[in-house]
C-alpha atoms as a PDB file:
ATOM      1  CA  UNK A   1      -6.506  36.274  42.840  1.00  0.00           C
ATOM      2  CA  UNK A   2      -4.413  33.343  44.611  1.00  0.00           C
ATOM      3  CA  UNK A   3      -6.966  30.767  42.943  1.00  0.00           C
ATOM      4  CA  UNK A   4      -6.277  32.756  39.619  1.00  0.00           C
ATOM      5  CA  UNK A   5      -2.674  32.533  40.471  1.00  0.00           C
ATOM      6  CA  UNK A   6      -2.509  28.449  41.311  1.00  0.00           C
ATOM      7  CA  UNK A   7      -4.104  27.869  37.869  1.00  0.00           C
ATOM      8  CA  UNK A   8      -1.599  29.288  36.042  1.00  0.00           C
ATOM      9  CA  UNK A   9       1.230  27.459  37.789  1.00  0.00           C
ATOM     10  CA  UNK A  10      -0.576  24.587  36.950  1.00  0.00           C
ATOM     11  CA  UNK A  11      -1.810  24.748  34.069  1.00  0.00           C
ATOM     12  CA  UNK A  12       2.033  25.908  33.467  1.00  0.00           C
ATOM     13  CA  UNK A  13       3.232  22.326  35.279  1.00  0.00           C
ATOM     14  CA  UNK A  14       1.096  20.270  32.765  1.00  0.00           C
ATOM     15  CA  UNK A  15       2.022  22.592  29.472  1.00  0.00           C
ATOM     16  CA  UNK A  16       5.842  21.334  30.835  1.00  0.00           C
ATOM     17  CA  UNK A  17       4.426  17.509  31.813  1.00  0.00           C
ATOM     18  CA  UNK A  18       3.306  17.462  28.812  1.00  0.00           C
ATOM     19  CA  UNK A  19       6.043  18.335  26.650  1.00  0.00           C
ATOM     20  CA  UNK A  20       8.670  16.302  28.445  1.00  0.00           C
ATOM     21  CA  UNK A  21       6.083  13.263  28.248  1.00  0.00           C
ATOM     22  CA  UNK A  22       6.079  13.607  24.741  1.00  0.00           C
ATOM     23  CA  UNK A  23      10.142  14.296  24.216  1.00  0.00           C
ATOM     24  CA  UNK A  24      10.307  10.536  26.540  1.00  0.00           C
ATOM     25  CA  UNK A  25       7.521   9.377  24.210  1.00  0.00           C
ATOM     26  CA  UNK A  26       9.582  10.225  20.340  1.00  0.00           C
ATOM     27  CA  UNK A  27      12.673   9.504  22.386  1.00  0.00           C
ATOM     28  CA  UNK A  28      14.507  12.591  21.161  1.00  0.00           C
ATOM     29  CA  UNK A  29      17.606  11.880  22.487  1.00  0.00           C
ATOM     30  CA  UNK A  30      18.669   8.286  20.396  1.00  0.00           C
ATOM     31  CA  UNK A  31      19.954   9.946  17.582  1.00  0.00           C
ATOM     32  CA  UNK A  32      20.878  13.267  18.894  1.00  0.00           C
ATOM     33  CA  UNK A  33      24.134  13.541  19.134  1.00  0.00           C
ATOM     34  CA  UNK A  34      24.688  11.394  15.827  1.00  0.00           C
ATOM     35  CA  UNK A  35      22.102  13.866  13.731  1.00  0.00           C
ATOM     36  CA  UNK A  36      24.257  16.699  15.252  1.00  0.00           C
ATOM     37  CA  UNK A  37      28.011  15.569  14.276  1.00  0.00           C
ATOM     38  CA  UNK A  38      26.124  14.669  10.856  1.00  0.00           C
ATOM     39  CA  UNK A  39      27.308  16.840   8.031  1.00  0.00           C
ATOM     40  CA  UNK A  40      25.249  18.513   5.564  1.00  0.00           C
ATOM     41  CA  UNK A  41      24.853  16.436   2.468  1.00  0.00           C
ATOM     42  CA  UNK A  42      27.018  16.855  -0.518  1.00  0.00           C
ATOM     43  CA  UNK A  43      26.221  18.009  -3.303  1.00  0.00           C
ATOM     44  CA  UNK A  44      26.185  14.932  -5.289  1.00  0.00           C
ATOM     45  CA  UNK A  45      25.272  12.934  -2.183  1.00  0.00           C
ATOM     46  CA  UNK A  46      22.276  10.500  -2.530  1.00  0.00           C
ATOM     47  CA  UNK A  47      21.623  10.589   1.142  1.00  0.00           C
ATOM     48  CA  UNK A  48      18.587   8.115   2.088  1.00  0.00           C
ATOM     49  CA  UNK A  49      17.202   7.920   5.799  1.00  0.00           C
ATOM     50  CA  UNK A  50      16.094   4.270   6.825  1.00  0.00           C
ATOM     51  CA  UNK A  51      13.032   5.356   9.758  1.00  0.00           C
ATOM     52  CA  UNK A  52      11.716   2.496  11.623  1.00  0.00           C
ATOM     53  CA  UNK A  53      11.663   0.719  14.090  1.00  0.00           C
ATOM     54  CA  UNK A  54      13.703  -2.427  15.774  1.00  0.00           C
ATOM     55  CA  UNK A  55      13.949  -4.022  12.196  1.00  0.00           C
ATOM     56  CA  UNK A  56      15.326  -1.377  10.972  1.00  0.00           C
ATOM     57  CA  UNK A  57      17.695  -0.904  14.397  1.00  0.00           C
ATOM     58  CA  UNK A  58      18.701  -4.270  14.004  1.00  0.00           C
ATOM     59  CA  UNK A  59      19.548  -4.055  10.662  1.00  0.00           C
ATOM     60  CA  UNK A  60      23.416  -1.632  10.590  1.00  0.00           C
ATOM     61  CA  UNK A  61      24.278  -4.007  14.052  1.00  0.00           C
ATOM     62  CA  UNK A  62      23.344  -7.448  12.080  1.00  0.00           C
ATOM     63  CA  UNK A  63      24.866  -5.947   8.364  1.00  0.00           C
ATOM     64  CA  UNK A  64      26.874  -3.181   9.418  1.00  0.00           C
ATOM     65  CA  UNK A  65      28.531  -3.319   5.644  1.00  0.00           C
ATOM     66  CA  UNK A  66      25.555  -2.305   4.072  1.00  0.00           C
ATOM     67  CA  UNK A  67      24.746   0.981   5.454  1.00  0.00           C
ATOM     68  CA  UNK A  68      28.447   1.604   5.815  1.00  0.00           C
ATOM     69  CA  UNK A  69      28.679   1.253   2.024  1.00  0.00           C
ATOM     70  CA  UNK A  70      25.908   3.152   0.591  1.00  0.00           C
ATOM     71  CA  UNK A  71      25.237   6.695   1.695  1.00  0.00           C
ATOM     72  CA  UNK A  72      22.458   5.283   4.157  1.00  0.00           C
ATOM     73  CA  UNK A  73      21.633   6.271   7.562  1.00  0.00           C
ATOM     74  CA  UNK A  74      19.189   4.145   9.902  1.00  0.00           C
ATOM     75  CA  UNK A  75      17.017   5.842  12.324  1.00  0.00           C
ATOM     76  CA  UNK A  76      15.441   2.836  13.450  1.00  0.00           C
ATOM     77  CA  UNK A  77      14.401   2.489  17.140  1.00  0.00           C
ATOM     78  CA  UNK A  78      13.665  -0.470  19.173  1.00  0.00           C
ATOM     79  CA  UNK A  79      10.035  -1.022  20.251  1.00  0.00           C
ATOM     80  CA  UNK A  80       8.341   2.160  18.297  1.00  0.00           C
ATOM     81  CA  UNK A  81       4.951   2.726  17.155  1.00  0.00           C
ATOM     82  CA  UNK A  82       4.167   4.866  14.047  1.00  0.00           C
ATOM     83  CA  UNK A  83       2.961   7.392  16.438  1.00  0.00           C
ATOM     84  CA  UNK A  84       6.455   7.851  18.674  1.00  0.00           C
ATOM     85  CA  UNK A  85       8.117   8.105  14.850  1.00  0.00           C
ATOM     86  CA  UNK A  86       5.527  10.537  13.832  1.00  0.00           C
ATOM     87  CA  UNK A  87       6.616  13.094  16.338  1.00  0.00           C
ATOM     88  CA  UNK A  88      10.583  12.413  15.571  1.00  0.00           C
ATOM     89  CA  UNK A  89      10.040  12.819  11.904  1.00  0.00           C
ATOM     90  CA  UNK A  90      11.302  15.943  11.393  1.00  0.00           C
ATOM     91  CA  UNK A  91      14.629  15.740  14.407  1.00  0.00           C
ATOM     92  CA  UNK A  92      15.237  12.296  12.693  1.00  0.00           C
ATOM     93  CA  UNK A  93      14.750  12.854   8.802  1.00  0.00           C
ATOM     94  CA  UNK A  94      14.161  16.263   7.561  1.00  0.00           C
ATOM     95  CA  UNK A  95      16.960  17.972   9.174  1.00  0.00           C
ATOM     96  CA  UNK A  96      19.001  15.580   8.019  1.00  0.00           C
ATOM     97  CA  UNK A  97      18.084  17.245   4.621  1.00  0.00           C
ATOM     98  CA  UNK A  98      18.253  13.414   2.310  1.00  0.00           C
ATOM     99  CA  UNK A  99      17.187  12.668  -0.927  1.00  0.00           C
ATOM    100  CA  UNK A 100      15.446   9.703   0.305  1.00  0.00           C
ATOM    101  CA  UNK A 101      13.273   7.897   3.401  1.00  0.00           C
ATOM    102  CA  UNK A 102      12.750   4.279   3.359  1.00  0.00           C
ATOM    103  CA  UNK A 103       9.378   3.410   5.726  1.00  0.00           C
ATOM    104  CA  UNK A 104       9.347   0.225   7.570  1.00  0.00           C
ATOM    105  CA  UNK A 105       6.755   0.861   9.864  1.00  0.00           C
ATOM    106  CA  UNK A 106       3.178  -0.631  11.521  1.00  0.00           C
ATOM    107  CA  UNK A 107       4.506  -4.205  13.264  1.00  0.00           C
ATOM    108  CA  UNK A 108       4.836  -2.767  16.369  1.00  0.00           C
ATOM    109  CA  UNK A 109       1.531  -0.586  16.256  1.00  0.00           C
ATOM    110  CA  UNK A 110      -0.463  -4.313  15.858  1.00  0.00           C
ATOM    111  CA  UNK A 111       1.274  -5.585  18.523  1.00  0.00           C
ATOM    112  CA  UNK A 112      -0.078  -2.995  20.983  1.00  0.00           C
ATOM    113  CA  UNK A 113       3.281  -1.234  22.532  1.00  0.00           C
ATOM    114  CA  UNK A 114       2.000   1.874  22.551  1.00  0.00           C
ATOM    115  CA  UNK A 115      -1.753   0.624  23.380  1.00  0.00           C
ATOM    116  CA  UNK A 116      -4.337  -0.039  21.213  1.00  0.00           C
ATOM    117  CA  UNK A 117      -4.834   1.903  18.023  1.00  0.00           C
ATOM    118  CA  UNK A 118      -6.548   0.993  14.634  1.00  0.00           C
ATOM    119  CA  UNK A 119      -5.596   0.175  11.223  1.00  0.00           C
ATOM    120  CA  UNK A 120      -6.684   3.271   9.995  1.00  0.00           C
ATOM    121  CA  UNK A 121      -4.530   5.491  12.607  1.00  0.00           C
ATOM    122  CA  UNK A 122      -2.001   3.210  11.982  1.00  0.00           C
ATOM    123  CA  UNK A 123      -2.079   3.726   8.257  1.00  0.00           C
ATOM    124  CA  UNK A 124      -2.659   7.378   9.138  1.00  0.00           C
ATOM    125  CA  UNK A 125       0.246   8.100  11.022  1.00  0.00           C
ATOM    126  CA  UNK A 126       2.608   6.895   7.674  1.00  0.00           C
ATOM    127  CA  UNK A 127       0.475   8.612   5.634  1.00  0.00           C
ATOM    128  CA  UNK A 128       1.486  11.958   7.332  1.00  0.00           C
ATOM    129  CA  UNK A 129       5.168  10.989   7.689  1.00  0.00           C
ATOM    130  CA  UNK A 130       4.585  10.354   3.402  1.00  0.00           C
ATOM    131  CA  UNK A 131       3.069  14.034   3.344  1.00  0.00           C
ATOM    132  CA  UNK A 132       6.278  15.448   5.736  1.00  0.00           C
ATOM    133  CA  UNK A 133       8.696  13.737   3.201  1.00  0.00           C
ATOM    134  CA  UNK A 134       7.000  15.158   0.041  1.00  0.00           C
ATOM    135  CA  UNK A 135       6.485  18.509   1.167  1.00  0.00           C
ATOM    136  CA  UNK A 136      10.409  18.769   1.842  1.00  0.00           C
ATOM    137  CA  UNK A 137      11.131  17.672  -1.119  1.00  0.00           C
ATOM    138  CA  UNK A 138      12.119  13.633   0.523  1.00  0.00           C
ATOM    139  CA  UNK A 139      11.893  10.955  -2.248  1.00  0.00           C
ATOM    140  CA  UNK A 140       9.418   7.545  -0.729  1.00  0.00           C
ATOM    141  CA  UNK A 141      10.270   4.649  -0.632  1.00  0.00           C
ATOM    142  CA  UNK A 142       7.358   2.655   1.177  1.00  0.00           C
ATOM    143  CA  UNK A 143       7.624  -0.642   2.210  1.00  0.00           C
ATOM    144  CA  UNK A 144       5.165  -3.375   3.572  1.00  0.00           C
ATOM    145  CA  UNK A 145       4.756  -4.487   6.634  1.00  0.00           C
ATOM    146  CA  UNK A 146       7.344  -7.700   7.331  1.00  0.00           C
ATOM    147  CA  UNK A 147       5.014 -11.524   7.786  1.00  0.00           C
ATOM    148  CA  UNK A 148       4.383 -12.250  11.667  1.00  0.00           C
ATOM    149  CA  UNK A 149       2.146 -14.784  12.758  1.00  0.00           C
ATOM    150  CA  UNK A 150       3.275 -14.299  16.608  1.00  0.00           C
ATOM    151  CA  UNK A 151       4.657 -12.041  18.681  1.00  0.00           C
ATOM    152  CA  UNK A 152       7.078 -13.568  21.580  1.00  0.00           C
ATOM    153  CA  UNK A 153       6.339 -10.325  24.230  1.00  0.00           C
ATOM    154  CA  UNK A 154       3.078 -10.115  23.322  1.00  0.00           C
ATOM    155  CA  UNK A 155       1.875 -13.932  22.818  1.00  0.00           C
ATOM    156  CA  UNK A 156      -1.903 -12.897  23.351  1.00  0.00           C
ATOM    157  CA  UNK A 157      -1.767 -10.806  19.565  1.00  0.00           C
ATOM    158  CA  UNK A 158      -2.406 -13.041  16.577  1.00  0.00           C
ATOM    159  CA  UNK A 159      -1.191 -10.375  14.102  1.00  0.00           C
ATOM    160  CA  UNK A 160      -1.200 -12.146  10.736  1.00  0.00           C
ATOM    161  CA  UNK A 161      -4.248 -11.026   9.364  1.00  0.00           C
ATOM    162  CA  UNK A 162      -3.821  -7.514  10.577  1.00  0.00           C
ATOM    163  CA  UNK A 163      -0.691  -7.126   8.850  1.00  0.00           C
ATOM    164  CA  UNK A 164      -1.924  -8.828   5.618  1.00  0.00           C
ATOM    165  CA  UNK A 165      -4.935  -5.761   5.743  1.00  0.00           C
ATOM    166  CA  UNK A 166      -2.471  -2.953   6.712  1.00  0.00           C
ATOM    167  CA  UNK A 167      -0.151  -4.062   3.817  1.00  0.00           C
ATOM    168  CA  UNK A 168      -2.685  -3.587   1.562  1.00  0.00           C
ATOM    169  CA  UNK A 169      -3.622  -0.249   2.936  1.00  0.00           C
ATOM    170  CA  UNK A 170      -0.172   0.918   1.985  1.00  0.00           C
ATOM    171  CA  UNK A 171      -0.014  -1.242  -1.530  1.00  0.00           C
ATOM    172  CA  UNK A 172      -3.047   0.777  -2.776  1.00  0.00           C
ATOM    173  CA  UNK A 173      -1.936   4.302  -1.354  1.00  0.00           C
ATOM    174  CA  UNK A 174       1.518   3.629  -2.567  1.00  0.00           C
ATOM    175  CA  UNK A 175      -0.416   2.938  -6.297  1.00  0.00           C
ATOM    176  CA  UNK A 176      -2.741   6.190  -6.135  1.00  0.00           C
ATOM    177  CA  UNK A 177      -0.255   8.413  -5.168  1.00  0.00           C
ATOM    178  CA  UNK A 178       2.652   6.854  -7.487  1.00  0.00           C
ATOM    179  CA  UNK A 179       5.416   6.083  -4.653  1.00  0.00           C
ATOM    180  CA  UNK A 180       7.506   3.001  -5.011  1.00  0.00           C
ATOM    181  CA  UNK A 181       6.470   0.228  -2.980  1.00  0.00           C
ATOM    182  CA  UNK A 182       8.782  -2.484  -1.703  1.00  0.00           C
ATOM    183  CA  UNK A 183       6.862  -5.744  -1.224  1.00  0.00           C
ATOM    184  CA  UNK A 184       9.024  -7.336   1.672  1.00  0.00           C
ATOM    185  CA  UNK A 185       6.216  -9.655   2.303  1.00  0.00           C
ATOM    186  CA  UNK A 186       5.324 -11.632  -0.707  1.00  0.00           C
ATOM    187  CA  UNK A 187       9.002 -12.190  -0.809  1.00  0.00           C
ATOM    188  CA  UNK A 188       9.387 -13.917   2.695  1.00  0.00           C
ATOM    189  CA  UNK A 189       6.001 -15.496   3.810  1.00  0.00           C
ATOM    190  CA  UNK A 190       5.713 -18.571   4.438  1.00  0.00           C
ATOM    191  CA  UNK A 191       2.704 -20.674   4.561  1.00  0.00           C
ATOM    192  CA  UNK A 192       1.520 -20.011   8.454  1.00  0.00           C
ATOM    193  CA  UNK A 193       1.350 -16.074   7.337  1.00  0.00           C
ATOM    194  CA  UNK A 194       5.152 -16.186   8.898  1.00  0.00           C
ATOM    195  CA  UNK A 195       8.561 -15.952   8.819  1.00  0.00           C
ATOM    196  CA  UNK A 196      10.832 -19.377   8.702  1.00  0.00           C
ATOM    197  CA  UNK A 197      13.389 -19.528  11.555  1.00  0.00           C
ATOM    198  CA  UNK A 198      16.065 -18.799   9.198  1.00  0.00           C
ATOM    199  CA  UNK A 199      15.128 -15.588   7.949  1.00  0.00           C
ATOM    200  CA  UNK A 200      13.808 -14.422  11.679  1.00  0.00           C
ATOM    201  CA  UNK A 201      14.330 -16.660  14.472  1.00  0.00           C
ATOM    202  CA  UNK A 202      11.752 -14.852  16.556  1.00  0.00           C
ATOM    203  CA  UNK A 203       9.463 -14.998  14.274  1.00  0.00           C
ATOM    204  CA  UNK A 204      10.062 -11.073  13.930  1.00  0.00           C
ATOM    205  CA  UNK A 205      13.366 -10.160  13.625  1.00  0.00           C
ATOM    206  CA  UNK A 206      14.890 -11.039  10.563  1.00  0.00           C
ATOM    207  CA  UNK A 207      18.516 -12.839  10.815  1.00  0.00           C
ATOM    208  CA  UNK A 208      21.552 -11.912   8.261  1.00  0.00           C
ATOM    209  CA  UNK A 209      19.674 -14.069   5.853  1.00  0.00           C
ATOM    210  CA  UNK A 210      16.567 -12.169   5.695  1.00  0.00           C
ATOM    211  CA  UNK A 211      18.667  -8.945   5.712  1.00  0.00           C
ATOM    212  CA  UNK A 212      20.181 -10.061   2.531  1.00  0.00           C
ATOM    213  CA  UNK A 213      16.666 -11.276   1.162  1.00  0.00           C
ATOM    214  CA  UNK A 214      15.545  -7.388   1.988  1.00  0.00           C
ATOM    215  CA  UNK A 215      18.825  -5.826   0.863  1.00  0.00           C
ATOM    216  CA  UNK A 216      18.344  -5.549  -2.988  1.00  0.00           C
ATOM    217  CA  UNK A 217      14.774  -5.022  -3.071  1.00  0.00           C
ATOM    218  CA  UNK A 218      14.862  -2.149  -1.196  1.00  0.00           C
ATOM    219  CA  UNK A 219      18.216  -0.619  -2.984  1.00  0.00           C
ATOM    220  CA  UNK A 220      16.875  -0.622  -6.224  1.00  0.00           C
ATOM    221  CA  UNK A 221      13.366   0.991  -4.801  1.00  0.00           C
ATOM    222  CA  UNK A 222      15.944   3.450  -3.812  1.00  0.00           C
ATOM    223  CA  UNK A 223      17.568   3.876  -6.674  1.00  0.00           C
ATOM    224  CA  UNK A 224      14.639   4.063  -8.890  1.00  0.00           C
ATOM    225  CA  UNK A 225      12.829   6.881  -7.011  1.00  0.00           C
ATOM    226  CA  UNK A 226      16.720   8.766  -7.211  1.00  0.00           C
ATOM    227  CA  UNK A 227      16.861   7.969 -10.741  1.00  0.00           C
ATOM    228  CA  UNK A 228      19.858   5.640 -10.263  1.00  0.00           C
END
């Protein structure tokens, strides 16, 4: 009976380890207090999520203006895999009931920040975010992986061709399954498989400049899947 009994408080303990580990893992608590001050849509409100990652973080503190002028909201977080957005999805989009989601996803997946994980999972992972959307009624827009040759934290990753492959994982679902598809890349590679120091100093990151280079591409696959 007292064996019995220390099983279930432990297997209790890691039930509780477990679900805090994961709550850590999404990181929950970036957006939490934003998503709950945030007001139901409007009616007529066009309201489009931005999910991602530090690209997408960066992007309202490098060009405030343009998510303060459009009814967009970025839930981009610094660092995250596909798999830590997977398990926000829902806290970080879908409650927030929007028309839209715009995916910027994968970089960070290649460069290992979560460990190692395939293309395929990788691919997988937006897939099901794609699936989440659409079954709530969520207009896609899905866009392709940004150009990296290098990664500065992780300089032992050569991630060019890896992107280039994932990329066209997501051209080809975004054809069969008739989303829009925003083709960041072909618009900002340069010939290393990279991004010039004035569109992403890093080699990552984009700058103002590649901001603006992204800006109108991905508004009018907004406003095309809205109708606009």
């Amino acid at each position: 009976m007292k064996k019995y009994f220390l099983l279930i408080i432990m297997l209790t303990f890691l039930k509780s380890f477990a679900q805090q580990t994961a709550v850590e893992f999404a990181n929950f608590k970036k957006y939490k207090t934003e998503n709950e001050a945030l007001n139901a849509p409007a009616a007529n409100e066009n309201r489009v999520v931005f999910m991602g990652n530090s690209i997408t973080e960066g992007w309202k503190n490098t060009h405030p203006d343009f998510f303060e002028e459009n009814p967009y909201i970025d839930r981009g977080i610094s660092g995250q895999t596909t798999s830590q957005m997977l398990l926000r999805f829902r806290k970080d989009v879908i409650e927030l009931q929007p028309k839209a989601v715009v995916f910027l996803a994968g970089i960070n997946d290649i460069a290992e920040n979560t460990g190692p994980i395939a293309l395929e999972d990788i691919f997988g992972n937006i897939a099901s975010m794609i699936e989440l959307a659409k079954a709530n009624n969520i207009k896609v827009v899905l866009c392709s992986v940004l150009p990296a040759n290098d990664f500065p934290w992780r300089p032992s990753i050569k991630p060019a061709d890896k992107v280039i492959s994932l990329n066209k994982m997501l051209k080809n679902y975004a054809k069969e399954n008739n989303l829009v598809y925003v083709d960041y890349y072909s618009e900002m590679v340069n010939d290393t498989k990279g991004l010039d120091p004035d569109i992403a100093k890093d080699g990552v990151h984009p700058t103002l400049k590649g901001y603006k280079i992204m800006e109108p591409m991905v508004k009018k696959g907004i406003d095309k899947v809205l109708g606009n």
